[in-house]
N, C-alpha and C. Protein backbone atom coordinates (compact mmCIF):
# COMPACT_ATOMS: atom_id res chain seq x y z
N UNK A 1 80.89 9.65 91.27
CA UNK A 1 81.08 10.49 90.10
C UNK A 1 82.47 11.11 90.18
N UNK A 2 83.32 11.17 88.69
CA UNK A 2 84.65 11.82 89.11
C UNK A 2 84.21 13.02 87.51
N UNK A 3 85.04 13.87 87.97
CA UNK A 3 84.93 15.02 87.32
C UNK A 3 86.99 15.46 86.62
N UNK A 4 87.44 15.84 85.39
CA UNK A 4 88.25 16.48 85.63
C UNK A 4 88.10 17.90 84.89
N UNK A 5 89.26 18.56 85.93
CA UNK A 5 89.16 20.29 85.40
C UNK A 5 89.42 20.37 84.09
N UNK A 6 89.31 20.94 84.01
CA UNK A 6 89.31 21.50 82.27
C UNK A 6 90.44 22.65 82.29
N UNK A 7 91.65 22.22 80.98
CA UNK A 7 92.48 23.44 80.87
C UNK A 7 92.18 24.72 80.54
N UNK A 8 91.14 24.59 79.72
CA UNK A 8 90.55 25.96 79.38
C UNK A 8 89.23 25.67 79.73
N UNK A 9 88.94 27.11 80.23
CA UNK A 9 87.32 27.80 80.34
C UNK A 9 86.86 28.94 80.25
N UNK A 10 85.94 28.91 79.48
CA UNK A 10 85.42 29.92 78.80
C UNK A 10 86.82 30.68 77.72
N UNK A 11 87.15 30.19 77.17
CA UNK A 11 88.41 30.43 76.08
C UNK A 11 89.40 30.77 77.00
N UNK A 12 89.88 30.62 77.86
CA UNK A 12 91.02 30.98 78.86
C UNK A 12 91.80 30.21 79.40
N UNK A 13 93.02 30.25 79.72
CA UNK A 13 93.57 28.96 80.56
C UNK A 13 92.76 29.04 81.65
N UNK A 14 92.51 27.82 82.82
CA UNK A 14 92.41 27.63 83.67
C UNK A 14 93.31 28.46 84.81
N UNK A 15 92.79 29.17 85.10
CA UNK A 15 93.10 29.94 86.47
C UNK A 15 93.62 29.52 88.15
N UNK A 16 94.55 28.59 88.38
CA UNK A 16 94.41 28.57 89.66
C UNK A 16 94.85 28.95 90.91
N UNK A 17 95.13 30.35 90.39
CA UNK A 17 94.86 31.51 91.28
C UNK A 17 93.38 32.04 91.92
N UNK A 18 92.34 32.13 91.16
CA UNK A 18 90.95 31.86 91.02
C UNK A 18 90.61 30.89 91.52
N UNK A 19 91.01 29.47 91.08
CA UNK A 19 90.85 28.05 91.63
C UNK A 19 91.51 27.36 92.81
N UNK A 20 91.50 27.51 93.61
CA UNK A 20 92.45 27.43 94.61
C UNK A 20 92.45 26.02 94.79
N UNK A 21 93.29 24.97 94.79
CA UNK A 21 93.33 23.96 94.90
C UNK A 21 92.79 22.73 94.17
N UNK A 22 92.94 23.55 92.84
CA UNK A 22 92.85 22.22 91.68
C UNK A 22 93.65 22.35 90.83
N UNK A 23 93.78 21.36 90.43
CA UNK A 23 95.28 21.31 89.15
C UNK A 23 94.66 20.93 87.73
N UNK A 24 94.80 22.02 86.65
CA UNK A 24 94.48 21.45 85.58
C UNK A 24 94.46 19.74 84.94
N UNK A 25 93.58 19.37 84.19
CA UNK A 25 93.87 17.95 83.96
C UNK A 25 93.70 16.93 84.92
N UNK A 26 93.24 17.33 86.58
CA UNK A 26 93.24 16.41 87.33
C UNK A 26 92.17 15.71 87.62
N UNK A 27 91.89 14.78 87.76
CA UNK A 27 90.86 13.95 88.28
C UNK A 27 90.08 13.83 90.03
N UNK A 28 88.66 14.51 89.67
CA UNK A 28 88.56 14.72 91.33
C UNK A 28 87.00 14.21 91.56
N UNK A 29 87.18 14.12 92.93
CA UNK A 29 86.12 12.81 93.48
C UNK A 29 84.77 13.95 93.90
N UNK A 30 83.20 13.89 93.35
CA UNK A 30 82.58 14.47 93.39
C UNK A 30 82.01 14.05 94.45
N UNK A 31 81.50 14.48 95.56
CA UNK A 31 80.93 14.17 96.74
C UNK A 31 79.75 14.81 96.59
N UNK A 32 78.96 15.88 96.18
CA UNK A 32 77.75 16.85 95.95
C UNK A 32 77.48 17.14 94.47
N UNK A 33 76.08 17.39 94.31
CA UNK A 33 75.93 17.90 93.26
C UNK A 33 74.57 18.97 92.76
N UNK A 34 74.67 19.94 92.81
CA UNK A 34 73.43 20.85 92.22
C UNK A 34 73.00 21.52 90.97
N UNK A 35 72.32 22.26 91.14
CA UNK A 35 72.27 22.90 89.80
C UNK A 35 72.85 23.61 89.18
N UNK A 36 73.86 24.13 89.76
CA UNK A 36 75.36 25.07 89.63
C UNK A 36 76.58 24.43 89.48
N UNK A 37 76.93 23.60 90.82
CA UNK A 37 77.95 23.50 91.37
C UNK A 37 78.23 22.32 91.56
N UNK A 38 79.38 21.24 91.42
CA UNK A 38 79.35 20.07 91.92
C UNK A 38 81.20 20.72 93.09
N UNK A 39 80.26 19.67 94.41
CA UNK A 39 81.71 19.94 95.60
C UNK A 39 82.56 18.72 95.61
N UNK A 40 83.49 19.02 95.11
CA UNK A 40 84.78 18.11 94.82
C UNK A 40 86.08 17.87 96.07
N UNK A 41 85.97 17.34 95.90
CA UNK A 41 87.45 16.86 96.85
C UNK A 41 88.98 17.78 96.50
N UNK A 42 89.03 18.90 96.56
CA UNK A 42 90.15 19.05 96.05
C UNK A 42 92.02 18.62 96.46
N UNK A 43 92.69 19.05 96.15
CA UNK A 43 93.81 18.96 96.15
C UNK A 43 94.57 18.59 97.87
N UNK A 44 93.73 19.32 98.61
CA UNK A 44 93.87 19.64 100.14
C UNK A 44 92.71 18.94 100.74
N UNK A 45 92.73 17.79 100.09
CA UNK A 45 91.45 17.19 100.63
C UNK A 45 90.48 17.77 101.35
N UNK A 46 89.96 18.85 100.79
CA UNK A 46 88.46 19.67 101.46
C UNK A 46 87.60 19.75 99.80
N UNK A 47 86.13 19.40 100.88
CA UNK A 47 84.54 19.51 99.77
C UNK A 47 84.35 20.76 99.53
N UNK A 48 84.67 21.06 98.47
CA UNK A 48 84.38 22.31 98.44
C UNK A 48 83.58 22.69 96.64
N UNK A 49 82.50 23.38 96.89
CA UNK A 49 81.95 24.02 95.70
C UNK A 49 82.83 24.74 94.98
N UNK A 50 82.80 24.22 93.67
CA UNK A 50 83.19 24.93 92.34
C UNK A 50 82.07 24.99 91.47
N UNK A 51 82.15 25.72 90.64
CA UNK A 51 81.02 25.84 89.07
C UNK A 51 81.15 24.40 88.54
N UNK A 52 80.27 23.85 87.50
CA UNK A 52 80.18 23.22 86.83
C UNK A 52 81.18 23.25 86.11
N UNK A 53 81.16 24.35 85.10
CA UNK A 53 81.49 24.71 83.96
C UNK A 53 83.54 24.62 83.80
N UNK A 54 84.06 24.83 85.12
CA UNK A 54 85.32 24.16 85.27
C UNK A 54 86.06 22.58 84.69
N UNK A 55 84.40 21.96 84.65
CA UNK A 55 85.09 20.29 84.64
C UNK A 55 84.49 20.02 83.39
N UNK A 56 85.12 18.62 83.03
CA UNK A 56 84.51 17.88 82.16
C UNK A 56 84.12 16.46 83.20
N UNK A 57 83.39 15.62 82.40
CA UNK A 57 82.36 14.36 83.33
C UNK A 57 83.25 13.60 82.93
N UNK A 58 84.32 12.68 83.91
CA UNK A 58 85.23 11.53 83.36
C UNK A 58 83.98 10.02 83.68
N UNK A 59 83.45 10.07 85.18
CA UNK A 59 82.85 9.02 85.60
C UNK A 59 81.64 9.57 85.92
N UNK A 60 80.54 9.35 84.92
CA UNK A 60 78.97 9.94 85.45
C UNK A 60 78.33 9.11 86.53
N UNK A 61 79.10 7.92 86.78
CA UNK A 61 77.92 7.11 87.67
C UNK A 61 77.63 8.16 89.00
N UNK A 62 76.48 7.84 89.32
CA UNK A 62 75.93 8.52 90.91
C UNK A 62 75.49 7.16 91.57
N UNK A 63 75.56 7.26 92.37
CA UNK A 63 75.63 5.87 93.37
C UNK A 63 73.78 5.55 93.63
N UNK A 64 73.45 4.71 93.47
CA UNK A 64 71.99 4.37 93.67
C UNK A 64 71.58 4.90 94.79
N UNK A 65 72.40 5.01 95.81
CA UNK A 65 72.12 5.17 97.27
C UNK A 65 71.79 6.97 97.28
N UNK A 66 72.56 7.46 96.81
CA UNK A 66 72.43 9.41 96.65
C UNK A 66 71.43 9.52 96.79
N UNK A 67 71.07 10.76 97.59
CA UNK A 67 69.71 11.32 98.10
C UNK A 67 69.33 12.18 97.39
N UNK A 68 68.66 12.82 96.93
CA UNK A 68 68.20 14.30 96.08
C UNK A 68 67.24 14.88 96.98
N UNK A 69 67.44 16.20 96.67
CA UNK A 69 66.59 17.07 97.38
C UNK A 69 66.43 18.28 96.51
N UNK A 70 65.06 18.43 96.36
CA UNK A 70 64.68 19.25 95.39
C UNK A 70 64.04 20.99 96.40
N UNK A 71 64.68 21.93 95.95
CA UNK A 71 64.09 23.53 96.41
C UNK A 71 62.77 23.56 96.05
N UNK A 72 62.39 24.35 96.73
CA UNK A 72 61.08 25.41 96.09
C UNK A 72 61.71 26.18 95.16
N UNK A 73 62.83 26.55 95.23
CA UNK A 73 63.07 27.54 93.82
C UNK A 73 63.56 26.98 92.45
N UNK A 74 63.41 25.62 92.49
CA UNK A 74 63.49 24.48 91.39
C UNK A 74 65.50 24.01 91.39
N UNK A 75 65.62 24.81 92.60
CA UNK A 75 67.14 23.84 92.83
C UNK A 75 67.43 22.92 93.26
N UNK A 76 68.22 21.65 93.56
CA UNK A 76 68.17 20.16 94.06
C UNK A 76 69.51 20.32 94.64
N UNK A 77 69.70 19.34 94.97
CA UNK A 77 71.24 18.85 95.40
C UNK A 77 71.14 17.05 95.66
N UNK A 78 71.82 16.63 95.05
CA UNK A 78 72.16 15.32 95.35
C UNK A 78 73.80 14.53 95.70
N UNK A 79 73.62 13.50 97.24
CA UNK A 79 74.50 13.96 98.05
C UNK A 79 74.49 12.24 98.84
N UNK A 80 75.09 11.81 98.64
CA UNK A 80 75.68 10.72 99.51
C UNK A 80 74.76 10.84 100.77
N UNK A 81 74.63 9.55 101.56
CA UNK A 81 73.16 9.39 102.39
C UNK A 81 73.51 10.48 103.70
N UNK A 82 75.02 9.82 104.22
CA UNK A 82 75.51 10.28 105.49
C UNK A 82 76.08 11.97 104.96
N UNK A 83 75.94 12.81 103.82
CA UNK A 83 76.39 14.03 103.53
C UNK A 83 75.87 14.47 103.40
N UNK A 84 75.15 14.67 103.40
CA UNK A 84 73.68 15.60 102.49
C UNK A 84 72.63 16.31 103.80
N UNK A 85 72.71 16.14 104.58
CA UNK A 85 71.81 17.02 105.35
C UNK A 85 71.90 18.35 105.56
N UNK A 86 70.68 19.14 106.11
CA UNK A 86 70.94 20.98 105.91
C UNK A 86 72.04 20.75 106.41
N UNK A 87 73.01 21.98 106.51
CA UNK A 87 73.93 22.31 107.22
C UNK A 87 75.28 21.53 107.71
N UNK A 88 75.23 20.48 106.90
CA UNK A 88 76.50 19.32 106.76
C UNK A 88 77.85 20.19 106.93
N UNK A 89 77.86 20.33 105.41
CA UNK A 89 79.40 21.10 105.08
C UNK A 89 79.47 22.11 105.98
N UNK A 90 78.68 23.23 106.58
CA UNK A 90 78.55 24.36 107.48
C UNK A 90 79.12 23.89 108.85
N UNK A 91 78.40 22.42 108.96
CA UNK A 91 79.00 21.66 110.31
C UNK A 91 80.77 21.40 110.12
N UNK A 92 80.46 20.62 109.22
CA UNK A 92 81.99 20.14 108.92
C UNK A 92 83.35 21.42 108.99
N UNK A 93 82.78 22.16 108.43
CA UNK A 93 83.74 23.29 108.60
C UNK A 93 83.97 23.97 109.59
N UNK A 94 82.87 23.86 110.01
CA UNK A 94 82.85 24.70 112.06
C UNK A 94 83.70 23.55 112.62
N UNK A 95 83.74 22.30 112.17
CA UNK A 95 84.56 21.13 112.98
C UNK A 95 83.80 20.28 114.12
N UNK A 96 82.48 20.52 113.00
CA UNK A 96 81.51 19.91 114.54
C UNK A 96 82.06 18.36 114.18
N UNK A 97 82.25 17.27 115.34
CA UNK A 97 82.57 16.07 115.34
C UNK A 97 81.82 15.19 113.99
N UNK A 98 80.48 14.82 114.86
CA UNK A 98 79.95 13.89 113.83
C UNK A 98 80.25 14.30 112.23
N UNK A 99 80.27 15.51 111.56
CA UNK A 99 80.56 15.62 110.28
C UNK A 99 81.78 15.33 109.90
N UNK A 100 82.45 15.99 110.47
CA UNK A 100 83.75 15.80 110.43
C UNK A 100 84.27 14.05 110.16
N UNK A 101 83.55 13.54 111.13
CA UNK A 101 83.97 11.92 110.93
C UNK A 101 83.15 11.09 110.11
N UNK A 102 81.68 11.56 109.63
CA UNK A 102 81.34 11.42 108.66
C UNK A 102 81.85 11.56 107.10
N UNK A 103 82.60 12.51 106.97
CA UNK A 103 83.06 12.99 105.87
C UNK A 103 84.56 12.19 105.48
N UNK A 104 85.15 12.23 106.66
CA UNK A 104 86.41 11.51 106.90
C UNK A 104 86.18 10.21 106.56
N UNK A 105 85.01 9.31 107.03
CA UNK A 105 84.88 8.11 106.81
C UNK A 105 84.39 7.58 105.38
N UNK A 106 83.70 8.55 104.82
CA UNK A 106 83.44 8.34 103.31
C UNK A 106 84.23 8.60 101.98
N UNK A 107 85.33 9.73 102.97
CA UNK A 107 86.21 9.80 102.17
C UNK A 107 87.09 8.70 102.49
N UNK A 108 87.56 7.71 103.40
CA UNK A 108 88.25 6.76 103.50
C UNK A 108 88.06 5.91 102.66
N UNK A 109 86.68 5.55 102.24
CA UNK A 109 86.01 4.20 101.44
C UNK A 109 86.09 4.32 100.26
N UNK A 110 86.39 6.08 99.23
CA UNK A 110 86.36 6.24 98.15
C UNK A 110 87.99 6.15 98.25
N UNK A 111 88.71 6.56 98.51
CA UNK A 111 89.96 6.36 98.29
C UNK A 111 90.71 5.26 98.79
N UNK A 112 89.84 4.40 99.02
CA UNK A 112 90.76 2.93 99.14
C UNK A 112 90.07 1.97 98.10
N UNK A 113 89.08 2.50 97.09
CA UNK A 113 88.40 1.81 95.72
C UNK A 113 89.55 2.35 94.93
């Protein structure tokens, strides 16, 4: 799925002072997705959660393979096979190995399509 930001939101320019590492008009690689938030690849190549409401949908496909996982509080997330487990991104960011090279490696395969 690719997503791009939107110049305006909510009647406003796009903020990216607020947005830290996205560029209006740009095209970015969705790796997560919930009921809020889809986590995008930004600028500095890090997954990171933004609002919905930032982007417009350039490429809706979701890959057959994506996992979903549905809350008890009626929230989901759907997430690439090797990304998606509790505490992934939490890992990845602490710099635990396996995520880290997980993440690295999936991001290798989308950016050489």
């Amino acid at each position: 799925m690719k997503v791009k930001v939107k110049s305006i939101v909510h009647d406003q320019l796009f903020d990216e002072s607020t947005h830290l590492s996205l560029t209006p008009d740009h095209i970015y690689l969705v790796v997560e997705i919930d009921d809020t938030y889809f986590r995008v690849v930004n600028d500095k190549l890090e997954p990171i959660l933004y609002r919905k409401e930032l982007f417009d949908i350039v490429d809706p496909d979701i890959p057959q393979n994506w996992v979903r996982c549905n809350f008890d509080d009626g929230g989901f997330s759907i997430n690439p096979p090797n990304l998606g487990g509790i505490g992934f991104y939490e890992d990845y960011f602490d710099g635990i190995n396996y995520a880290v090279q997980d993440f690295k490696a999936y991001l290798a395969t989308k950016l050489t399509h």
